[in-house]
PDB file of N, CA and C in Angstrom:
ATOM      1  N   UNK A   1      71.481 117.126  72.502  1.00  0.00           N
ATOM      2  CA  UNK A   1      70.879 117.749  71.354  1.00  0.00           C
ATOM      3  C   UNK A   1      71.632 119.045  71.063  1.00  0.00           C
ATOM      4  N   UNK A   2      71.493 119.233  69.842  1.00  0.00           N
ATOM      5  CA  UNK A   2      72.165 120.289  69.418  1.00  0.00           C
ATOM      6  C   UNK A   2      71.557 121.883  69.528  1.00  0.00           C
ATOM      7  N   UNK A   3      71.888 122.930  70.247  1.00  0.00           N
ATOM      8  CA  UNK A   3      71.198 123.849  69.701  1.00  0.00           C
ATOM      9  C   UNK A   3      70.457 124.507  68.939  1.00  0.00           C
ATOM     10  N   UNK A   4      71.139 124.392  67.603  1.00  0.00           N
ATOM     11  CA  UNK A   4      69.974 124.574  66.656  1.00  0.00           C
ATOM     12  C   UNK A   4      68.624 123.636  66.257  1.00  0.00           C
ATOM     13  N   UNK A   5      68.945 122.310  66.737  1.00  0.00           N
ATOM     14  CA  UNK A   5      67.885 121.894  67.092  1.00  0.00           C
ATOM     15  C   UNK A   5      67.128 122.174  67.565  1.00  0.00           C
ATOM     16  N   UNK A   6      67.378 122.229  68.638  1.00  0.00           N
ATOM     17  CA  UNK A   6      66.530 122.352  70.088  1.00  0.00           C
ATOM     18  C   UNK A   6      65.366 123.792  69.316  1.00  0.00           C
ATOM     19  N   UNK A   7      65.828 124.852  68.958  1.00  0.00           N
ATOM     20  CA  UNK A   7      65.910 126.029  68.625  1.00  0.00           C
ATOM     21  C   UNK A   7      65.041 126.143  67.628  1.00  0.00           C
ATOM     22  N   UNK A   8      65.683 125.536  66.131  1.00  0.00           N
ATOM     23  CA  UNK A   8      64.891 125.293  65.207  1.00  0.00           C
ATOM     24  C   UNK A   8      64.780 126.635  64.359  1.00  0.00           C
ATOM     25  N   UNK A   9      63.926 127.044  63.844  1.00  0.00           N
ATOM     26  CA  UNK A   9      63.514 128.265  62.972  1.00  0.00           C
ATOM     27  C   UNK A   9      62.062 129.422  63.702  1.00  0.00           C
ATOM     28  N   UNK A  10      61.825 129.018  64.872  1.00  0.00           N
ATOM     29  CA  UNK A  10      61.410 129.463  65.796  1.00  0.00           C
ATOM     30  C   UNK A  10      61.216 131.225  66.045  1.00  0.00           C
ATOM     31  N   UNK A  11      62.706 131.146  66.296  1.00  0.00           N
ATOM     32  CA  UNK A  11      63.420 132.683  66.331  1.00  0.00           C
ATOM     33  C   UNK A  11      64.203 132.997  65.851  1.00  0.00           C
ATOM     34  N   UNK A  12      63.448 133.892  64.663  1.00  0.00           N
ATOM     35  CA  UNK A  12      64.272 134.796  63.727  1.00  0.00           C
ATOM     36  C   UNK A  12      65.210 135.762  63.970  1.00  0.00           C
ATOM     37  N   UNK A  13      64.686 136.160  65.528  1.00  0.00           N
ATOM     38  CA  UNK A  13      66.675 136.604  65.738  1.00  0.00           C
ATOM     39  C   UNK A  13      67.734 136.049  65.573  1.00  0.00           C
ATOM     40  N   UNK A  14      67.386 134.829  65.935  1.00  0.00           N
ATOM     41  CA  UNK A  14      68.673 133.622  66.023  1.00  0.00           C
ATOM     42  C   UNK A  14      69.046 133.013  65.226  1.00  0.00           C
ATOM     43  N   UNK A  15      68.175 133.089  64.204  1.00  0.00           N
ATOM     44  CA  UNK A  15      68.114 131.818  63.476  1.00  0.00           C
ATOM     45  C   UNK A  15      70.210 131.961  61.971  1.00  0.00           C
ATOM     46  N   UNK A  16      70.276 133.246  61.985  1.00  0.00           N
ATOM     47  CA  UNK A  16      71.695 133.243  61.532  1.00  0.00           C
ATOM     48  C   UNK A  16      72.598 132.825  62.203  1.00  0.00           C
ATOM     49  N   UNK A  17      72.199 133.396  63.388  1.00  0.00           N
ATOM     50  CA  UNK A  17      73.494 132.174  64.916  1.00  0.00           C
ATOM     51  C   UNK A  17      73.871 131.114  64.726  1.00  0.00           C
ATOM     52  N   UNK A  18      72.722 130.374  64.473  1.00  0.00           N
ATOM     53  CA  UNK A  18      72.004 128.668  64.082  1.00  0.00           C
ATOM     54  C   UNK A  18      73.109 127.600  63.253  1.00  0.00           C
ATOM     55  N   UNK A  19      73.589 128.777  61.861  1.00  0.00           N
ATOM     56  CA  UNK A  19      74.516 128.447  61.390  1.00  0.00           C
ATOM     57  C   UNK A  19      76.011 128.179  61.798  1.00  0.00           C
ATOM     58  N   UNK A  20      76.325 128.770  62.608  1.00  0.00           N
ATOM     59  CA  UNK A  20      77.836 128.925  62.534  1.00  0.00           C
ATOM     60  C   UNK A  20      77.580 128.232  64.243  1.00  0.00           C
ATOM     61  N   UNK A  21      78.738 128.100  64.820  1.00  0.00           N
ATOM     62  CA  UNK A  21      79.587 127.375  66.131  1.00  0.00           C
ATOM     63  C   UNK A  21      78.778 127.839  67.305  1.00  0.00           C
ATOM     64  N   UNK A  22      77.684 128.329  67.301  1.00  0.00           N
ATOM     65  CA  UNK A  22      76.591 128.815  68.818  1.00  0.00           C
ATOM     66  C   UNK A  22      75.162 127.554  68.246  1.00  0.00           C
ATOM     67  N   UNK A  23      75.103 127.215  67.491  1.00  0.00           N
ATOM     68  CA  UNK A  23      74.567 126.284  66.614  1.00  0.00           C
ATOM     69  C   UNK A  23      74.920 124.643  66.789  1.00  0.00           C
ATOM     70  N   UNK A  24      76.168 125.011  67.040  1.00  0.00           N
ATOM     71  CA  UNK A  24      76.661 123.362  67.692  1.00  0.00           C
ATOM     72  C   UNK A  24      76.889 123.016  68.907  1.00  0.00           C
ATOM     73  N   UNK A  25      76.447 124.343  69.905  1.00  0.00           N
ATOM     74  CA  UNK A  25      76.809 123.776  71.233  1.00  0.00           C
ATOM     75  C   UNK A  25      75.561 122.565  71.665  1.00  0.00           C
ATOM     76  N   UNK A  26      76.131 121.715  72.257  1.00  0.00           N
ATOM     77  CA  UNK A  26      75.783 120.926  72.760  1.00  0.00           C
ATOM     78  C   UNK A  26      74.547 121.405  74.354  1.00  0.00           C
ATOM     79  N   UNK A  27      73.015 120.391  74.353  1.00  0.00           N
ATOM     80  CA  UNK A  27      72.614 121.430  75.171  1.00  0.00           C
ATOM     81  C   UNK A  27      71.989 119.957  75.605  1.00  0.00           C
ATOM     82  N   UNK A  28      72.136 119.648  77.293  1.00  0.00           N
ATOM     83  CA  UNK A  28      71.768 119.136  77.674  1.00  0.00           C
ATOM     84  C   UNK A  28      70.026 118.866  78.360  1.00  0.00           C
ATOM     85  N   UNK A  29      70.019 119.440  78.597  1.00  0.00           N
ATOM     86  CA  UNK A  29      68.377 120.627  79.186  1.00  0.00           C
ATOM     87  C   UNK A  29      68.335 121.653  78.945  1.00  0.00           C
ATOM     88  N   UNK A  30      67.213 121.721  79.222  1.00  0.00           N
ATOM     89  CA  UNK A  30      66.212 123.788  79.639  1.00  0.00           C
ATOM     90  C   UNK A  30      65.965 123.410  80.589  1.00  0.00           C
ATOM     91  N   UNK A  31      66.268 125.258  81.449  1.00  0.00           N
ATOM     92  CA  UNK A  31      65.043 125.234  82.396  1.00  0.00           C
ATOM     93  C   UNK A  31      65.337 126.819  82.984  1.00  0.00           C
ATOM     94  N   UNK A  32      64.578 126.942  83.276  1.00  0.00           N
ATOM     95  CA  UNK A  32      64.165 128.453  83.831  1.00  0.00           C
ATOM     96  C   UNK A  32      64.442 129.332  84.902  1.00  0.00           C
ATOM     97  N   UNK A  33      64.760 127.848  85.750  1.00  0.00           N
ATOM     98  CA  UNK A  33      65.235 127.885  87.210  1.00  0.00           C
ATOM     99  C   UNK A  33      66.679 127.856  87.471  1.00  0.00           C
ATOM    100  N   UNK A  34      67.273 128.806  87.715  1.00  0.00           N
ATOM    101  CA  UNK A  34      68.884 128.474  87.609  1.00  0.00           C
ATOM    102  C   UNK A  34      69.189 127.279  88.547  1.00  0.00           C
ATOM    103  N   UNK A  35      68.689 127.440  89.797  1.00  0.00           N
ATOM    104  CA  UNK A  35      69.203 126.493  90.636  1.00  0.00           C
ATOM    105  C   UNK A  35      69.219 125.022  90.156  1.00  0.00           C
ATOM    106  N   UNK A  36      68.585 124.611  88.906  1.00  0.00           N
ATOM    107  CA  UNK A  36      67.965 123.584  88.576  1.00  0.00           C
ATOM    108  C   UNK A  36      69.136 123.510  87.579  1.00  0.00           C
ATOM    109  N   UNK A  37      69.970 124.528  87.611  1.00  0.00           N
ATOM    110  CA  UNK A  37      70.997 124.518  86.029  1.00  0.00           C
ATOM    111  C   UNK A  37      71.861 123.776  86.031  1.00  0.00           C
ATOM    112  N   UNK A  38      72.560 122.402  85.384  1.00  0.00           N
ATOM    113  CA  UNK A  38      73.519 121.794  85.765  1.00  0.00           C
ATOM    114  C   UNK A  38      74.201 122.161  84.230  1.00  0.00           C
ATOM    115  N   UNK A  39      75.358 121.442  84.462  1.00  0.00           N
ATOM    116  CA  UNK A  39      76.356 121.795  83.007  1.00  0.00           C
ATOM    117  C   UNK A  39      75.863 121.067  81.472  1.00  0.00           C
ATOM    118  N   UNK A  40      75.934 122.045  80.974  1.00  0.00           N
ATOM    119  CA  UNK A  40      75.527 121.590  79.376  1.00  0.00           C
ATOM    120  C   UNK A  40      74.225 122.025  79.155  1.00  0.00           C
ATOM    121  N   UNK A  41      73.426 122.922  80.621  1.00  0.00           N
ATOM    122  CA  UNK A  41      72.039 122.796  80.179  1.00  0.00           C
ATOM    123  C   UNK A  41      72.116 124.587  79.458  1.00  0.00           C
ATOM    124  N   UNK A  42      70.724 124.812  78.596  1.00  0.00           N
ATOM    125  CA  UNK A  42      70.216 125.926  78.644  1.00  0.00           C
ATOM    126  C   UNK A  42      69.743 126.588  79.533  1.00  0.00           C
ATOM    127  N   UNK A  43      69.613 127.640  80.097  1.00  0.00           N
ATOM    128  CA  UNK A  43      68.922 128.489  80.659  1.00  0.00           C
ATOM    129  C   UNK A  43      68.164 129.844  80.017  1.00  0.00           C
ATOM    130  N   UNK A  44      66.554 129.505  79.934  1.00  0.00           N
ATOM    131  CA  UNK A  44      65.864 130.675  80.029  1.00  0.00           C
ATOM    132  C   UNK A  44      65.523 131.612  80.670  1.00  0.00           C
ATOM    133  N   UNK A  45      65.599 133.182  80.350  1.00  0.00           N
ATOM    134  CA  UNK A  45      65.841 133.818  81.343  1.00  0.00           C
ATOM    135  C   UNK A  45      64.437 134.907  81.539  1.00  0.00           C
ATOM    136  N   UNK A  46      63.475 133.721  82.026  1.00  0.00           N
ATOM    137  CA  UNK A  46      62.017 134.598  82.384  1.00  0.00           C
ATOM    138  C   UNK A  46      61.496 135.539  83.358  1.00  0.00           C
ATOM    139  N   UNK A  47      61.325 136.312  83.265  1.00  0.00           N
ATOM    140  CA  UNK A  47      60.754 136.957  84.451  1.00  0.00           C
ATOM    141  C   UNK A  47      59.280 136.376  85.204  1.00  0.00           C
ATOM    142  N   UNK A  48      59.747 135.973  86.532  1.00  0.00           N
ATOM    143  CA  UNK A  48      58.841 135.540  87.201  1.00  0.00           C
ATOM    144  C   UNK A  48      58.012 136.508  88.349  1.00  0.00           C
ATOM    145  N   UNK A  49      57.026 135.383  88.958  1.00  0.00           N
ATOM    146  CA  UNK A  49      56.754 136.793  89.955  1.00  0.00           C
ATOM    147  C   UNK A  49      57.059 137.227  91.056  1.00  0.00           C
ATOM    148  N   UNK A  50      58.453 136.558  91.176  1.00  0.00           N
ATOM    149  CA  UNK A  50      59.261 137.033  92.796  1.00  0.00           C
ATOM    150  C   UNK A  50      60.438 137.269  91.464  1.00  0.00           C
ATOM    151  N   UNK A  51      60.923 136.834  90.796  1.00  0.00           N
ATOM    152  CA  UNK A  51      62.094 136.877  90.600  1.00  0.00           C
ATOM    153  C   UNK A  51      62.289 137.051  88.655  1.00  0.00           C
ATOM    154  N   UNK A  52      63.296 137.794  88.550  1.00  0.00           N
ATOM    155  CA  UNK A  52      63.484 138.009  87.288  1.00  0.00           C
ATOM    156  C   UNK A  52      64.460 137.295  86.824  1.00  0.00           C
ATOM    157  N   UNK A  53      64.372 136.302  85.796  1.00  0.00           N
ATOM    158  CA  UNK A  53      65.662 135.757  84.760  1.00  0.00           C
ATOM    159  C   UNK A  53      66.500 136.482  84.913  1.00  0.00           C
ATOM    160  N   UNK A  54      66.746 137.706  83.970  1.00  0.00           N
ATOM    161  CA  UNK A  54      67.464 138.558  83.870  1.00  0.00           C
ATOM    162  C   UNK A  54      68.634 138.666  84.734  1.00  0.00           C
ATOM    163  N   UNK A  55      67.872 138.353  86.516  1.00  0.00           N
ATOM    164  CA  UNK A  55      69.063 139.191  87.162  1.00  0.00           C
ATOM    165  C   UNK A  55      70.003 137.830  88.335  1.00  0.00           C
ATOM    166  N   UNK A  56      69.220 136.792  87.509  1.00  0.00           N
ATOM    167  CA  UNK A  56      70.028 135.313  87.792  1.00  0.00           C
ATOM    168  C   UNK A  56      71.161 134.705  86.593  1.00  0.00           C
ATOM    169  N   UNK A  57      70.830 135.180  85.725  1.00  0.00           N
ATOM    170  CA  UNK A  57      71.969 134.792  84.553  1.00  0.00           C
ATOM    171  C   UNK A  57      73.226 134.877  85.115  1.00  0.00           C
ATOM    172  N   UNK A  58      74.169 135.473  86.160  1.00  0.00           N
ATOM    173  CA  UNK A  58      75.250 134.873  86.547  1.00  0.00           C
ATOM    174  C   UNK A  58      75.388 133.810  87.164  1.00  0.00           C
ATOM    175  N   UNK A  59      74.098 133.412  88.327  1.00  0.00           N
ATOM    176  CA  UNK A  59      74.122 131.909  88.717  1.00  0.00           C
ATOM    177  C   UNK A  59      73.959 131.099  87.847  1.00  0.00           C
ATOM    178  N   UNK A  60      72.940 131.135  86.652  1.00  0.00           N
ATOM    179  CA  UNK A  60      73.335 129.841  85.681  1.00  0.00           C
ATOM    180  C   UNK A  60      74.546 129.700  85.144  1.00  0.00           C
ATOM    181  N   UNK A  61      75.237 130.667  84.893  1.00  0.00           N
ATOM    182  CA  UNK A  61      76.743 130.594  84.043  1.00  0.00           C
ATOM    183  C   UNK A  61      77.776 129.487  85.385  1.00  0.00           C
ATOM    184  N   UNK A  62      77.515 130.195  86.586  1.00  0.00           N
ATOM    185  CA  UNK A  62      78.173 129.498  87.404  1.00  0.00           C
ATOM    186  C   UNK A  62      77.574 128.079  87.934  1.00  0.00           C
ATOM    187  N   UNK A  63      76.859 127.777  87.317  1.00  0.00           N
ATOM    188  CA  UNK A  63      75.960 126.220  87.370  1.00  0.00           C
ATOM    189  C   UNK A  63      76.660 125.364  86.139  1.00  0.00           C
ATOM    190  N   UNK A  64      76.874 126.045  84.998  1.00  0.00           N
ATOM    191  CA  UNK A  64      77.612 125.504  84.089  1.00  0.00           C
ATOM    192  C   UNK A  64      76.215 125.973  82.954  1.00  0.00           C
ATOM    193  N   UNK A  65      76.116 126.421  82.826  1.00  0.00           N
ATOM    194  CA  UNK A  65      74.884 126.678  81.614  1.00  0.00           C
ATOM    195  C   UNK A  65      75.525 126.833  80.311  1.00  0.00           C
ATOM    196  N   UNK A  66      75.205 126.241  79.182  1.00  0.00           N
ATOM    197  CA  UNK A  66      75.968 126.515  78.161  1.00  0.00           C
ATOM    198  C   UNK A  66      75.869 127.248  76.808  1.00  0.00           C
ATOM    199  N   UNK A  67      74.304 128.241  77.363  1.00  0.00           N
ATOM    200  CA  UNK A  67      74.115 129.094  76.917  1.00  0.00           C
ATOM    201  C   UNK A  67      72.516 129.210  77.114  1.00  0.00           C
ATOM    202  N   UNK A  68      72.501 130.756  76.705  1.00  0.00           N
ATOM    203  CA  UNK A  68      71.611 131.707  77.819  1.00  0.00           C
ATOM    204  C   UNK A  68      70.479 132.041  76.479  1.00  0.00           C
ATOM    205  N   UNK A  69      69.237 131.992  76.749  1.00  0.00           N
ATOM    206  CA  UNK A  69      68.508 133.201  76.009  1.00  0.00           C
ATOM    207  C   UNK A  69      67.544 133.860  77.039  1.00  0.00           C
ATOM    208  N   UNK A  70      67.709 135.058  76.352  1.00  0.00           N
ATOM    209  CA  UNK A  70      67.624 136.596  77.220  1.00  0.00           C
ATOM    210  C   UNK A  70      67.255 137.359  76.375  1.00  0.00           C
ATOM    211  N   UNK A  71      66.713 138.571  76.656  1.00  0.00           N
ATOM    212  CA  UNK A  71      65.817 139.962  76.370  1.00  0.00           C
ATOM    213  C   UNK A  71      66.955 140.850  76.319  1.00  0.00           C
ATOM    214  N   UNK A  72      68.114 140.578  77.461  1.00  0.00           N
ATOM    215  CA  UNK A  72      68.978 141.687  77.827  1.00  0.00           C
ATOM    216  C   UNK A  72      70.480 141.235  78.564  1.00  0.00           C
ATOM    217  N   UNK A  73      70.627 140.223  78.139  1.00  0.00           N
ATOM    218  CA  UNK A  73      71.641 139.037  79.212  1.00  0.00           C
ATOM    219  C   UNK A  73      72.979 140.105  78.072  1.00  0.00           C
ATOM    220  N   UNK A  74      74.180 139.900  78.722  1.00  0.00           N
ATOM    221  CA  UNK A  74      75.037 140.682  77.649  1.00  0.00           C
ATOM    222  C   UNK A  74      76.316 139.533  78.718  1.00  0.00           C
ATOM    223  N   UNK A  75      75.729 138.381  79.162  1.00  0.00           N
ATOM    224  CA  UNK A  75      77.354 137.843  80.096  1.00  0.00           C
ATOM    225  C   UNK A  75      78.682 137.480  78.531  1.00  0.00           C
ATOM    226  N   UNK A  76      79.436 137.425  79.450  1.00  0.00           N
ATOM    227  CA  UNK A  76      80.627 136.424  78.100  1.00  0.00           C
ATOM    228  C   UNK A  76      81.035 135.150  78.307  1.00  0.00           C
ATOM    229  N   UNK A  77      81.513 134.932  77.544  1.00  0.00           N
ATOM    230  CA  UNK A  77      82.206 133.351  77.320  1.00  0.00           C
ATOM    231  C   UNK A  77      80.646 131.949  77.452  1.00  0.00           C
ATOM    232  N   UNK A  78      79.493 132.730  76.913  1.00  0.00           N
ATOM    233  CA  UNK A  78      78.943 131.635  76.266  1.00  0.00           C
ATOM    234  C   UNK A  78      77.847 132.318  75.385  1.00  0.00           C
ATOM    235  N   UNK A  79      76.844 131.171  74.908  1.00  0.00           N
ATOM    236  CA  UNK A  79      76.067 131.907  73.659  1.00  0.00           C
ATOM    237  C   UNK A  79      75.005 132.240  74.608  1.00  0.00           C
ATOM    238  N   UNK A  80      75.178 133.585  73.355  1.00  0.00           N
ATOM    239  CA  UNK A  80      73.592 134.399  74.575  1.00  0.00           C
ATOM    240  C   UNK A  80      72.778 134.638  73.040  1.00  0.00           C
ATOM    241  N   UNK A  81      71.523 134.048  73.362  1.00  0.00           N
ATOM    242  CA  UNK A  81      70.408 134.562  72.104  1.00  0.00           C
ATOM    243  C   UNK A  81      69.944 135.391  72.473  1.00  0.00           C
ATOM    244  N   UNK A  82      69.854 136.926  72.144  1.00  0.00           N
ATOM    245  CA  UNK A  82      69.091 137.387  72.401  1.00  0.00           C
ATOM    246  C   UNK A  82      67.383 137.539  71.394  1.00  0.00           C
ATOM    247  N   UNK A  83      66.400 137.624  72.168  1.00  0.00           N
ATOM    248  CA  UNK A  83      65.433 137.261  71.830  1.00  0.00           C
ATOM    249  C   UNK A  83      64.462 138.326  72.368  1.00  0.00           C
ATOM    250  N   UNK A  84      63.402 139.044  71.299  1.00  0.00           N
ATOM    251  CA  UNK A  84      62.930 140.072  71.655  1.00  0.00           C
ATOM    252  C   UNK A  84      61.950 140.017  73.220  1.00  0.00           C
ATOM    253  N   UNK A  85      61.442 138.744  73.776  1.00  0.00           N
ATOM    254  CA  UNK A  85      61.144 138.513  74.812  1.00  0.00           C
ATOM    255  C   UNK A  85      61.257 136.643  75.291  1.00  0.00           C
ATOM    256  N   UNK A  86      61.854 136.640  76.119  1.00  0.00           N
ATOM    257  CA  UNK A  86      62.175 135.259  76.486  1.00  0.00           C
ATOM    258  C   UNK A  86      61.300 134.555  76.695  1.00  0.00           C
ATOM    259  N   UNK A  87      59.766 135.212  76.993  1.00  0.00           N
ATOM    260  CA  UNK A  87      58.423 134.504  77.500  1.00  0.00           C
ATOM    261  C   UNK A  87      57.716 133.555  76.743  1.00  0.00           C
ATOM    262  N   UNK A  88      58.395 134.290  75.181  1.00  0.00           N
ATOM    263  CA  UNK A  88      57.816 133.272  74.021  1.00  0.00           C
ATOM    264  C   UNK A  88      59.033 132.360  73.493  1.00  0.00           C
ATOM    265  N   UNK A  89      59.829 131.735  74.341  1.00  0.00           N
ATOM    266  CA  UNK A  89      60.920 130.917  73.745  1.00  0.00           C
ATOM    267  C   UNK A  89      60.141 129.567  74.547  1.00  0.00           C
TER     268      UNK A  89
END
């Protein structure tokens, strides 16, 4: 599925992203859990109650994640939505 699919009109931060080439990445899954991250998937980056999204976003990149939404994620070389809180994605 396509990102902007997946995504939709949802989040109005994003939703100009939507258009152009962060819009066509290809997204295999979600999930929340990096360890759970295999290539092509999304990763959300929630704060839990041992552990914060936030400060796992380099293990999903190195899982193959093919793009991130985050509150505060700033990694490179993939799409990062940022989103005023990830809790409601």
């Amino acid at each position: 599925m396509k990102l902007r699919h997946l995504l939709g009109d949802d989040f109005p931060e994003v939703t100009c992203l939507m258009a152009g080439v962060a819009g066509a990445v290809e997204i295999s899954g979600v999930s929340s859990d990096s360890r759970k991250i295999k290539p092509g998937m999304l990763f959300v980056a929630l704060s839990g109650a041992q552990v914060d999204g936030e400060d796992i976003v380099e293990d999903a990149l190195r899982r193959g994640a093919s793009a991130i939404v985050s509150a505060r994620s700033e990694a490179a070389n993939v799409s990062i939505f940022d989103v005023a809180t990830a809790e409601d994605f």
